[in-house]
Protein backbone atom coordinates (compact mmCIF):
# COMPACT_ATOMS: atom_id res chain seq x y z
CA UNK A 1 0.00 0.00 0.00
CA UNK A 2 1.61 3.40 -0.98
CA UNK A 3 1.58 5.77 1.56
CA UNK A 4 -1.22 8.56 1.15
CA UNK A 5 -0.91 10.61 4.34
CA UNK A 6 3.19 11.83 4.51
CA UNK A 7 2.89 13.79 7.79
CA UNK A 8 0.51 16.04 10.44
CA UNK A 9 0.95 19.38 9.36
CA UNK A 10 -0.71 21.41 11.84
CA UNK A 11 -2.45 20.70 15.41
CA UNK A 12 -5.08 23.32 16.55
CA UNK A 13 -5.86 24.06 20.47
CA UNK A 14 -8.37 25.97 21.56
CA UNK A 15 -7.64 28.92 24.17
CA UNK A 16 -9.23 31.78 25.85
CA UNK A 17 -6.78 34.41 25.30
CA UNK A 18 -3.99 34.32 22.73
CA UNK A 19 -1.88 36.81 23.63
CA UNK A 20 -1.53 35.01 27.30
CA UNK A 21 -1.23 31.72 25.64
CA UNK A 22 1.38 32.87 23.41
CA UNK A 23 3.47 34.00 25.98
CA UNK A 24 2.80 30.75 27.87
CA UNK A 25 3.99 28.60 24.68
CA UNK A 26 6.70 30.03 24.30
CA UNK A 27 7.92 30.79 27.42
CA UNK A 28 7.24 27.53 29.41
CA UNK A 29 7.60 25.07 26.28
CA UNK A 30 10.59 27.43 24.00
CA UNK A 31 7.94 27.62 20.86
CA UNK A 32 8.59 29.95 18.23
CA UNK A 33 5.94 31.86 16.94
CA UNK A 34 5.75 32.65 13.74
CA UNK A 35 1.88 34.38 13.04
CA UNK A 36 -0.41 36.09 15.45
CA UNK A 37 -3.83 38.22 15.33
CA UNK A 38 -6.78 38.66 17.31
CA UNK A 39 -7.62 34.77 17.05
CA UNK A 40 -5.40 32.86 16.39
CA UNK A 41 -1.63 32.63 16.78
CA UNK A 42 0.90 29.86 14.95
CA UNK A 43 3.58 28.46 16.61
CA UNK A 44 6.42 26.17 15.68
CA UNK A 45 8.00 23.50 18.03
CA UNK A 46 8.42 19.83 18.50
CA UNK A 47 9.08 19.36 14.62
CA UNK A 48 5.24 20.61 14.13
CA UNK A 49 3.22 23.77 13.66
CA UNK A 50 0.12 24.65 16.59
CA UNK A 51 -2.49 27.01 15.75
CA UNK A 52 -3.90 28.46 18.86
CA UNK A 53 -7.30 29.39 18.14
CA UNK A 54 -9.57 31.27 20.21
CA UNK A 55 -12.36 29.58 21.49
CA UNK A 56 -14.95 29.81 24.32
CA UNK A 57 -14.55 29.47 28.09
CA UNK A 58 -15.48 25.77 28.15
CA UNK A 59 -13.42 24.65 25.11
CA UNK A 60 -10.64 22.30 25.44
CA UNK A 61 -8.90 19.06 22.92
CA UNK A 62 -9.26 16.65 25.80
CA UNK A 63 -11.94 14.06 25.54
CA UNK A 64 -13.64 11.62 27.81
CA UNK A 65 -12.49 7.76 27.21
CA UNK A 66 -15.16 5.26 27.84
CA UNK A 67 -14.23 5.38 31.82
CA UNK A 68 -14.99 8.59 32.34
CA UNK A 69 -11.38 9.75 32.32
CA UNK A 70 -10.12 13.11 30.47
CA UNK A 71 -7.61 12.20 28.19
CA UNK A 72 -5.36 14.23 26.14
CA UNK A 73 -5.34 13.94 22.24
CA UNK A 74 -1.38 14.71 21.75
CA UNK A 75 1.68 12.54 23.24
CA UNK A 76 5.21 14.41 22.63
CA UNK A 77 8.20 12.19 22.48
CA UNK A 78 11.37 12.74 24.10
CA UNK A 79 14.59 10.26 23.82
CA UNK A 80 14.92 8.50 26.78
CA UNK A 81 14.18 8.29 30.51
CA UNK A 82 16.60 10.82 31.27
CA UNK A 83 15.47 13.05 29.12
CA UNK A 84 11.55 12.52 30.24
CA UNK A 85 12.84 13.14 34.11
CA UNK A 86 14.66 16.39 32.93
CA UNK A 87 11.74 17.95 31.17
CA UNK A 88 9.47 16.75 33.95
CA UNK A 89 11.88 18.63 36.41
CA UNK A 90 11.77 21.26 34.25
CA UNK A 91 8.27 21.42 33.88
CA UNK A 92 7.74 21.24 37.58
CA UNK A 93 10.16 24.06 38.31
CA UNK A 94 8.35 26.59 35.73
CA UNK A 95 5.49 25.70 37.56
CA UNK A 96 3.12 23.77 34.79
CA UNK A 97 0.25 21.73 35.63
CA UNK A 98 2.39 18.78 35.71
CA UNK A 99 1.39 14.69 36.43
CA UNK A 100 3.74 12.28 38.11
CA UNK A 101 5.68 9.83 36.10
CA UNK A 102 3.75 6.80 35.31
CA UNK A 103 4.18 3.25 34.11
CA UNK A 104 0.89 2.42 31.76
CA UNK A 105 2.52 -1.10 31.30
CA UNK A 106 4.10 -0.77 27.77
CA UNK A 107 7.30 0.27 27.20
CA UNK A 108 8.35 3.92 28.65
CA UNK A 109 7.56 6.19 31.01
CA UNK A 110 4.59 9.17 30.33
CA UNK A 111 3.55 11.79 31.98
CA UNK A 112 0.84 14.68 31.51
CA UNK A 113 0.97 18.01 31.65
CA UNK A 114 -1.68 21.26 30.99
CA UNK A 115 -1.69 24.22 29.52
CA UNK A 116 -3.08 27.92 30.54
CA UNK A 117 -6.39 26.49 29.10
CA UNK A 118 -6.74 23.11 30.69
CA UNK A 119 -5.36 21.46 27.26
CA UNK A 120 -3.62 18.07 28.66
CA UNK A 121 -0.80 16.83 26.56
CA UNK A 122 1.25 13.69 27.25
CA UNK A 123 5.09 12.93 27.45
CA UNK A 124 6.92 9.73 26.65
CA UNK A 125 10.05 8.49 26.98
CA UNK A 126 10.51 6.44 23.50
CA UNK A 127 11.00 8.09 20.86
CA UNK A 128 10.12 6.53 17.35
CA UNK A 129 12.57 4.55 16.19
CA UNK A 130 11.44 5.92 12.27
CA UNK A 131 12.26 9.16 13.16
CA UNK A 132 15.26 8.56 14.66
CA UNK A 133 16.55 6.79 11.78
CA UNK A 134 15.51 9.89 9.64
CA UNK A 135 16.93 12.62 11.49
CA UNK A 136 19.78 10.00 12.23
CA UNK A 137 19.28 10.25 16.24
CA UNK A 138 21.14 8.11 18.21
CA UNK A 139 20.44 6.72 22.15
């Protein structure tokens, strides 16, 4: 089967207030914007664009899984457990809404963190062995 979709161009999150969540981006997480206007902003990091969109109060990209549990819709990948305790450290010390680090029982570590808005995005410690090999990243 030939490969149709080649990558995930953009991710959009909702938030309040773009000029706050802006600063929070790229402050906290060292994104680089590279658009902004009344509502919406575009930001560049983790090899991927964001759009941050404004959006209502009660907005968020979490969803509810079939146990009731919010659940984030985005997992960033970092290479390694050291580097997943650093950023968590990090994270903790800039003061993010920040989750312990857990074992979910496959390989890795995760652990979730929120934005400004309530957006929860996840953090694992294995990063994918295809793009390693493409951007020729070694343990």
């Amino acid at each position: 089967m030939l490969e149709k979709l080649i990558r995930v161009g953009t991710i959009y999150i909702p938030v309040v207030d773009v000029d706050s969540s802006v600063q929070w981006y790229t402050d906290k997480l060292g994104a680089e914007l590279s658009y902004k206007d009344q509502e919406k902003a575009i930001l560049n990091f983790a090899n991927q664009s964001f759009f941050l969109v404004k959006s209502k109060e009660d907005q968020s990209s979490n969803f509810i899984d079939d146990k009731g549990n919010e659940r984030f819709s985005v997992t960033f990948e970092v290479n390694g457990m050291a580097a997943l305790e650093e950023i968590h450290k990090d994270f903790v010390n800039q003061g993010i809404s920040v989750g312990e680090i857990e074992n979910r029982g496959h390989s890795g570590r995760n652990f979730v963190f929120s934005d400004l808005d309530g957006n929860k995005f996840d953090v694992w410690s294995e990063l994918s062995p295809i793009f390693k090999e493409k951007f020729f990243i070694s343990n």
